[in-house]
N, C-alpha and C. Protein backbone atom coordinates (compact mmCIF):
# COMPACT_ATOMS: atom_id res chain seq x y z
N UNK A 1 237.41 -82.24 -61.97
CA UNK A 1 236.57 -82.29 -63.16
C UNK A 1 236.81 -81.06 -64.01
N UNK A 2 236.95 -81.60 -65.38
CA UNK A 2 236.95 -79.98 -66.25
C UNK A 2 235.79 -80.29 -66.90
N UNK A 3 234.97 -79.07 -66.89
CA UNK A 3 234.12 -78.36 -68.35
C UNK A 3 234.36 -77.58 -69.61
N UNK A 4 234.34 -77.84 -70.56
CA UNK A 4 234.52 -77.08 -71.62
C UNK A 4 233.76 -76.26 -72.14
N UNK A 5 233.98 -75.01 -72.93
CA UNK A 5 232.99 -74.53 -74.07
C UNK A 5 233.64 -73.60 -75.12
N UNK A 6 233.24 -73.93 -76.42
CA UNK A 6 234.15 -73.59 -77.38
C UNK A 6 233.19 -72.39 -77.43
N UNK A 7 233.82 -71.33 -77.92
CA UNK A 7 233.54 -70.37 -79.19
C UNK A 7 234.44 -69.99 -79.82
N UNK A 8 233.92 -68.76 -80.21
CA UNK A 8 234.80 -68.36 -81.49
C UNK A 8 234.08 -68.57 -83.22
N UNK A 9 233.61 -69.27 -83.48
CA UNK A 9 232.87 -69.82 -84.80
C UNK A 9 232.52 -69.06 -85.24
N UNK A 10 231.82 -68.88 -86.65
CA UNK A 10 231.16 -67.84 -87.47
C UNK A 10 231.42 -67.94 -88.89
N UNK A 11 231.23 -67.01 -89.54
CA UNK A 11 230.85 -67.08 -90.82
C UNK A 11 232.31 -66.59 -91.36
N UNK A 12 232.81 -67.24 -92.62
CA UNK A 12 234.11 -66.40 -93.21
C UNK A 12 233.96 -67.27 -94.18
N UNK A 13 234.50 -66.41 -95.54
CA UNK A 13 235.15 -66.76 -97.03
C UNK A 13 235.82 -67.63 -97.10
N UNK A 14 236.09 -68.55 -97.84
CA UNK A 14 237.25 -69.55 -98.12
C UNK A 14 238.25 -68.54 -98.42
N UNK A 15 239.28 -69.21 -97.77
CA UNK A 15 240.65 -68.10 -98.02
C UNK A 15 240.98 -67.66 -96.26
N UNK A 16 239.78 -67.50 -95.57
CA UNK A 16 240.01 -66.73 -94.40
C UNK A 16 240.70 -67.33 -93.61
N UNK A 17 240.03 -66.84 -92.17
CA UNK A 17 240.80 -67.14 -91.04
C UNK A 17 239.59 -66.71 -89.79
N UNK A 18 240.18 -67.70 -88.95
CA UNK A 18 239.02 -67.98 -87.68
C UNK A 18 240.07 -68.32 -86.61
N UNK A 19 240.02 -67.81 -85.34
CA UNK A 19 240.28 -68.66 -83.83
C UNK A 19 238.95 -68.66 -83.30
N UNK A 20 239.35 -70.40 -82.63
CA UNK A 20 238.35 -70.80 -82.19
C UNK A 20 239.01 -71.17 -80.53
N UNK A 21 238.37 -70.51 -79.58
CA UNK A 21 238.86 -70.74 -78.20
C UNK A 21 237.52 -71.77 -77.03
N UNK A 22 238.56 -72.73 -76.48
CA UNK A 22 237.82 -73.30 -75.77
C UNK A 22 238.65 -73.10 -74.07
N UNK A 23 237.74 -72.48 -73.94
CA UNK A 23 237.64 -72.67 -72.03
C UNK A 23 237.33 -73.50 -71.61
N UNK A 24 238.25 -73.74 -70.09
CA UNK A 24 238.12 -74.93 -69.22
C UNK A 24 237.56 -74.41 -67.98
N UNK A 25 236.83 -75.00 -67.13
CA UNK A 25 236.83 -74.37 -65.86
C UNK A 25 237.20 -76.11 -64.71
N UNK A 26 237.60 -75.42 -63.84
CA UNK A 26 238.35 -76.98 -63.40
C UNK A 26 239.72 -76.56 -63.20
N UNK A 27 240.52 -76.85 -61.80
CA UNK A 27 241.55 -76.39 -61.51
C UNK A 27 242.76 -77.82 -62.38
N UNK A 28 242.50 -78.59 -62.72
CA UNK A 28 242.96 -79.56 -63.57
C UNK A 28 243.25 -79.56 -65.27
N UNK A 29 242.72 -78.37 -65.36
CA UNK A 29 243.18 -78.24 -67.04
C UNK A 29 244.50 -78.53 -67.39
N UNK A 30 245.48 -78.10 -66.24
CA UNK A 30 246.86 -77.93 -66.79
C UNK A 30 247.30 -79.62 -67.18
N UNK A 31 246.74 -80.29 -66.69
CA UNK A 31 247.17 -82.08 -66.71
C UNK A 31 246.42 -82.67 -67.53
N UNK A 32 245.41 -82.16 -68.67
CA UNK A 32 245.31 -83.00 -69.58
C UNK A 32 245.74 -82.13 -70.97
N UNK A 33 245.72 -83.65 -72.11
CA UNK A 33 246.17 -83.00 -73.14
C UNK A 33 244.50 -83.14 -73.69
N UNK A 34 244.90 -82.25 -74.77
CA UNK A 34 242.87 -81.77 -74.83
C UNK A 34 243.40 -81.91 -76.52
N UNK A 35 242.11 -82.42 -77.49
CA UNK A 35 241.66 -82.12 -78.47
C UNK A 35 241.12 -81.36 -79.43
N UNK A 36 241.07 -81.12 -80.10
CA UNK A 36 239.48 -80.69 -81.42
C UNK A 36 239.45 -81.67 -82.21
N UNK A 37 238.08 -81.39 -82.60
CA UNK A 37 237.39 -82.65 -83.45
C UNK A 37 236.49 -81.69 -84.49
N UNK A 38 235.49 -82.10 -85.25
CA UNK A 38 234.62 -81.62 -85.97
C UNK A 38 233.54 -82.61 -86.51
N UNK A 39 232.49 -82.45 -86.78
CA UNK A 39 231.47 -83.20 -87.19
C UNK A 39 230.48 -82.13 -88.29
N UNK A 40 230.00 -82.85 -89.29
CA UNK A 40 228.92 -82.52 -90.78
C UNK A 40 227.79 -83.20 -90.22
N UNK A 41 226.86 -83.34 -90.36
CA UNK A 41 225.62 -83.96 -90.24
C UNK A 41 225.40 -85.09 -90.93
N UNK A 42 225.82 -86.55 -90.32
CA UNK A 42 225.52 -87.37 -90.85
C UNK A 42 226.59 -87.90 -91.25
N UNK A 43 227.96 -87.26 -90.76
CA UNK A 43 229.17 -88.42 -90.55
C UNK A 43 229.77 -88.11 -89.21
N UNK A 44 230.79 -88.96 -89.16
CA UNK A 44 231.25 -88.97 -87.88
C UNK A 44 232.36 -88.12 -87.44
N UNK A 45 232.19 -87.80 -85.97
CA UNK A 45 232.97 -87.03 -85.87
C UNK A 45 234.31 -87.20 -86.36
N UNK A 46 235.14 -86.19 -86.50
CA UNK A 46 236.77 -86.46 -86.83
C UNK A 46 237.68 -85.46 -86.42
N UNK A 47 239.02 -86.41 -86.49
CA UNK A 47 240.19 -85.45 -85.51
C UNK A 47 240.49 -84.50 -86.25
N UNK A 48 240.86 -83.57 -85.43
CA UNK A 48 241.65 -82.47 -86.24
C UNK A 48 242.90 -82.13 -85.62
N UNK A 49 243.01 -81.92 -84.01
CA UNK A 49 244.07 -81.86 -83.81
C UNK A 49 244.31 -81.80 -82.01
N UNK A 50 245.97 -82.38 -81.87
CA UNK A 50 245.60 -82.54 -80.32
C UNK A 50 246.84 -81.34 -79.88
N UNK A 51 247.01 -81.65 -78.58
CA UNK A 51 247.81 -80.19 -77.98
C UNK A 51 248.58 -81.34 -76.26
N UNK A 52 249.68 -81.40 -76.09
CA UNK A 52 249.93 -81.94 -75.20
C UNK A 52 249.71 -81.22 -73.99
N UNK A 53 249.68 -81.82 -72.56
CA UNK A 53 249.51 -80.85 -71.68
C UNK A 53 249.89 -79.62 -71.52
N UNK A 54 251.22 -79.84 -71.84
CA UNK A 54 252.21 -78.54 -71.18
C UNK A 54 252.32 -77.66 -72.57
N UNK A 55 251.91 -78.53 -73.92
CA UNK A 55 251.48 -77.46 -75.06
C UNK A 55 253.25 -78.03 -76.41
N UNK A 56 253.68 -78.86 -75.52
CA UNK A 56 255.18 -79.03 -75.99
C UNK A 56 255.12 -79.94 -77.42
N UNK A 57 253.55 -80.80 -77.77
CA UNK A 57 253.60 -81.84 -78.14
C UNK A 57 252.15 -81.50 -79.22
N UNK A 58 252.09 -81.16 -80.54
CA UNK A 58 250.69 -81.32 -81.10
C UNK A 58 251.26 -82.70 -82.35
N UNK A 59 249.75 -82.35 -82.77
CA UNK A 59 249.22 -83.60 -84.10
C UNK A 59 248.47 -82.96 -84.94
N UNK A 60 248.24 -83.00 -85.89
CA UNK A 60 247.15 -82.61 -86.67
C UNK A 60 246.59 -83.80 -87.60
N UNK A 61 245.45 -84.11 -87.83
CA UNK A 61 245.10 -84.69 -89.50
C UNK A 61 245.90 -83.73 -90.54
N UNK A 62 245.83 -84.60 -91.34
CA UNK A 62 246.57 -84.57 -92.81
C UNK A 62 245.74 -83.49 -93.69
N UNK A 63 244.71 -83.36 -92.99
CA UNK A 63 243.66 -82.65 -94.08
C UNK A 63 243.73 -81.13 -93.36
N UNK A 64 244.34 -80.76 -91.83
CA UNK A 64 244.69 -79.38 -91.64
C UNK A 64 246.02 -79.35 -91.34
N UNK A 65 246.79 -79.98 -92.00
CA UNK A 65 248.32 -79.94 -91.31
C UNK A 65 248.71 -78.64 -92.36
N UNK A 66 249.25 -77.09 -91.52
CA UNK A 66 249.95 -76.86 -92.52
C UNK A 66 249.08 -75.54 -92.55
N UNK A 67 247.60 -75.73 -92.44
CA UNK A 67 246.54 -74.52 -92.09
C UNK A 67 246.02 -74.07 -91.05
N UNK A 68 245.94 -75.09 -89.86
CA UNK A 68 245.56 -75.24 -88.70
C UNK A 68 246.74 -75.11 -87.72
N UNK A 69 246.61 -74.36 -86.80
CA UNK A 69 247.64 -74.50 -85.27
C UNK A 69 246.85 -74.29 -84.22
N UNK A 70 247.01 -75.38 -83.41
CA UNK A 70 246.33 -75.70 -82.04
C UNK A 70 247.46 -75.10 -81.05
N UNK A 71 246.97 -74.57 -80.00
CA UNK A 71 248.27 -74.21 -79.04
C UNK A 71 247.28 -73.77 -77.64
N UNK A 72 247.85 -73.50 -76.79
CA UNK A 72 246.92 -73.34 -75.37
C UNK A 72 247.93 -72.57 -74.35
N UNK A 73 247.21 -71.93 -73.86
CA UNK A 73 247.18 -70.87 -72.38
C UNK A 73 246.98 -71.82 -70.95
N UNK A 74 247.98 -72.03 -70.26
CA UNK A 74 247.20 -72.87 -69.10
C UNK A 74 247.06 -71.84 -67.92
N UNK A 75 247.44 -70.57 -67.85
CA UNK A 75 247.04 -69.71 -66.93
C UNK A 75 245.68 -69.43 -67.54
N UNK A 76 245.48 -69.26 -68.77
CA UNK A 76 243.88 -68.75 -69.12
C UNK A 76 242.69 -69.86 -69.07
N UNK A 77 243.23 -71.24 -69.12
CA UNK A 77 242.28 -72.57 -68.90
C UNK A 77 242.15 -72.40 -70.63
N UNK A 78 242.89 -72.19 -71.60
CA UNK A 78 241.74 -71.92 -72.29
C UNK A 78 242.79 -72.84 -73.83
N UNK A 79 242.78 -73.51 -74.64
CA UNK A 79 243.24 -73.75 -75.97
C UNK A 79 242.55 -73.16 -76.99
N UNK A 80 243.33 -72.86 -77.98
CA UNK A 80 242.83 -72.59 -78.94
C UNK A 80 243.14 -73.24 -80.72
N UNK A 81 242.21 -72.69 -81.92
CA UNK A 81 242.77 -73.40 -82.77
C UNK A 81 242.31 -71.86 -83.44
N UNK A 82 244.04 -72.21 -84.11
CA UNK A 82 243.88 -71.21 -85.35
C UNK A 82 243.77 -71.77 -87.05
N UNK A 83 242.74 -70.87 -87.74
CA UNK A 83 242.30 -71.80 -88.96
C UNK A 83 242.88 -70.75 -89.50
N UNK A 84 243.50 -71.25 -90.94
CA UNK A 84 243.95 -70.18 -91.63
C UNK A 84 243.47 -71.17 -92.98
N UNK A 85 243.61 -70.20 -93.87
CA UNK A 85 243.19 -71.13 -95.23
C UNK A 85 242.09 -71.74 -95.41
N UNK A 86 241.10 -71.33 -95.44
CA UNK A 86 240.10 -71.64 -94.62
C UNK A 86 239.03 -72.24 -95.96
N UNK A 87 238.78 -73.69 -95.78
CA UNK A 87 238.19 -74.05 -97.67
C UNK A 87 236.53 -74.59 -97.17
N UNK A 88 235.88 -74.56 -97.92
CA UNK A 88 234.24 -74.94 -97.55
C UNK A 88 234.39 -76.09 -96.85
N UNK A 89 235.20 -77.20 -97.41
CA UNK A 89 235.40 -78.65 -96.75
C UNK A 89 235.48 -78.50 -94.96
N UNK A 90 236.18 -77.20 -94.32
CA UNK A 90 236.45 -77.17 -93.04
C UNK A 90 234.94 -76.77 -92.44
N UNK A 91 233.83 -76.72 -93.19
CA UNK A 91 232.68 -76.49 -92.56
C UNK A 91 232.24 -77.65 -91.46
N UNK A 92 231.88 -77.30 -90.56
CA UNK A 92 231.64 -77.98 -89.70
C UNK A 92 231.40 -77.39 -87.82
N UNK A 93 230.51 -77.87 -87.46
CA UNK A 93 230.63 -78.15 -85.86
C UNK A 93 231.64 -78.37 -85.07
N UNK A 94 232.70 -77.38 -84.16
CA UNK A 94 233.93 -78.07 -83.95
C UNK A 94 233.67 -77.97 -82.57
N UNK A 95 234.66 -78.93 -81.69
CA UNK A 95 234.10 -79.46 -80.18
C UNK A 95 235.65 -79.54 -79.96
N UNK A 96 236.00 -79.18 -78.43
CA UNK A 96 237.32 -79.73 -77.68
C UNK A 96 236.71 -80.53 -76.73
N UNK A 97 238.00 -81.38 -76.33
CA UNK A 97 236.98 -82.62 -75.55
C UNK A 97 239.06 -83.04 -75.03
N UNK A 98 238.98 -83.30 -73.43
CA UNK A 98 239.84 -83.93 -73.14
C UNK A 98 240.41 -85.39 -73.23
N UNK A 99 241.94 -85.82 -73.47
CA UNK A 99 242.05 -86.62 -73.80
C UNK A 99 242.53 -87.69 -72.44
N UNK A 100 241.48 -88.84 -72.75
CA UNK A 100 241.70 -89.54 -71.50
C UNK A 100 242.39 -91.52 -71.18
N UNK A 101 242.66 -91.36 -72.29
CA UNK A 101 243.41 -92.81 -72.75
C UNK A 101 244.97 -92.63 -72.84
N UNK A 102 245.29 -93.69 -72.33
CA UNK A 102 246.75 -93.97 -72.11
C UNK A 102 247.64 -94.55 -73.21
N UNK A 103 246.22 -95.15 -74.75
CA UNK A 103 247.23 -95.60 -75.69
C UNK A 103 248.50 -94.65 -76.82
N UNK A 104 248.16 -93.42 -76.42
CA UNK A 104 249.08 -92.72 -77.02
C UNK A 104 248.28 -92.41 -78.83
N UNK A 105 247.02 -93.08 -78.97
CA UNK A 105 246.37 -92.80 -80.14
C UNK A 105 245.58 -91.40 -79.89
N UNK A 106 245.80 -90.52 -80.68
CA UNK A 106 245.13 -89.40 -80.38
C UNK A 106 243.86 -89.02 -81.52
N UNK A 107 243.63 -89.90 -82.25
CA UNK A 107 242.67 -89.78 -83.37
C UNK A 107 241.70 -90.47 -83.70
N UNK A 108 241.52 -91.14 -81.87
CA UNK A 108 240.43 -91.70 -81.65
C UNK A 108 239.19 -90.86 -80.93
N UNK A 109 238.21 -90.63 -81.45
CA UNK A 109 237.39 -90.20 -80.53
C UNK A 109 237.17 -90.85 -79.52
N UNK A 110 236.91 -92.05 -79.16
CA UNK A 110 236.48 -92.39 -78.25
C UNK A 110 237.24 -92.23 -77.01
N UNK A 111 238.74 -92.23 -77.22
CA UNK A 111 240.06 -91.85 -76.12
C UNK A 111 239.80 -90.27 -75.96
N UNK A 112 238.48 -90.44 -75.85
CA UNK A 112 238.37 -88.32 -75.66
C UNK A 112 236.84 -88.34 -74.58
N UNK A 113 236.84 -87.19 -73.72
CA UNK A 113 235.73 -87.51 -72.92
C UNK A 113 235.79 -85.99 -72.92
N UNK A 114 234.76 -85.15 -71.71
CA UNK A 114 234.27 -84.17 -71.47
C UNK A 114 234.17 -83.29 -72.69
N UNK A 115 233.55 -83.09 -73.37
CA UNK A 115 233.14 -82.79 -74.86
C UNK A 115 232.72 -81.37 -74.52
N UNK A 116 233.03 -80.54 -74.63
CA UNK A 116 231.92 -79.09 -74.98
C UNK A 116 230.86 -79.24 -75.93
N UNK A 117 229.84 -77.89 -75.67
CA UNK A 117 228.38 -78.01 -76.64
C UNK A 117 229.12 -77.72 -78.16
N UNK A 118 230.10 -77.34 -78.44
CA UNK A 118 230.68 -76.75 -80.04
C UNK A 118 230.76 -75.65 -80.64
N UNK A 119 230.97 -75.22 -81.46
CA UNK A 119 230.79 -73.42 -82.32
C UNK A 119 230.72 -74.10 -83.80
N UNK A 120 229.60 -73.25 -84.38
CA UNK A 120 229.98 -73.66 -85.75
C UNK A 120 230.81 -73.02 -86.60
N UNK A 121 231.19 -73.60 -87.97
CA UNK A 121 231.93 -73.19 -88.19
C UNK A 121 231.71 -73.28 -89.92
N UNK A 122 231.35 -72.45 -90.49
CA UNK A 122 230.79 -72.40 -91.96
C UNK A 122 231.62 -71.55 -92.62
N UNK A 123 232.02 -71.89 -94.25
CA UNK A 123 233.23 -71.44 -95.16
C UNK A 123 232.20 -71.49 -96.26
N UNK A 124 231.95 -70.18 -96.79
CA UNK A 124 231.48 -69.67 -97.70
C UNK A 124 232.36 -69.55 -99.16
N UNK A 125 232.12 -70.48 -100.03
CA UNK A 125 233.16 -70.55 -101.23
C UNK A 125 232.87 -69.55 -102.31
């Protein structure tokens, strides 16, 4: 079994920059490929970006491709996402959550399970 918990979150300018690190505890981290997502209040969550097990393999949405890099430590249990460019729109609640479906869709939430509590994440324009 893995557990997650993100931090890292906080307050920064549009323009900035944030890492956001999620720890695993669970001698199994190294065998899944793990997510981030984000959620606003009152829509649904959405992908942002995935990280293959061994770290060889990411994705991003279209809306952080280019600002965002996901990458991970498997001696530290831990992935992370780096925000750069950082615009009010990226405000949001962000969560890692392992990926546990075999269809090879990674921008489904629901092909995602063990969820951490989140960090927020607010862009001051």
């Amino acid at each position: 079994q893995v557990q997650l918990q993100e931090s890292g979150g906080g307050l920064v300018q549009a323009g900035g920059s944030l890492r956001l690190s999620c720890a695993a505890s669970g001698r199994t981290f190294s065998s899944y490929r793990l997510g981030w997502f984000r959620q606003v209040p009152g829509k649904e969550r959405e992908f942002v970006a995935t990280i293959s097990s061994g770290g060889g393999s990411t994705y991003y949405a279209d809306s952080v491709k280019g600002r965002f890099i996901i990458s991970r430590d498997n001696a530290k249990n831990t992935v992370y996402l780096q925000m750069n460019s950082l615009k009010a729109e990226d405000t949001a609640v962000y969560y890692c959550a392992t990926y546990v479906a075999s269809s090879g869709v990674y921008y489904r939430r629901e092909n995602y399970d063990k969820w951490g509590q989140g960090t927020q994440v607010t862009v001051s324009s």
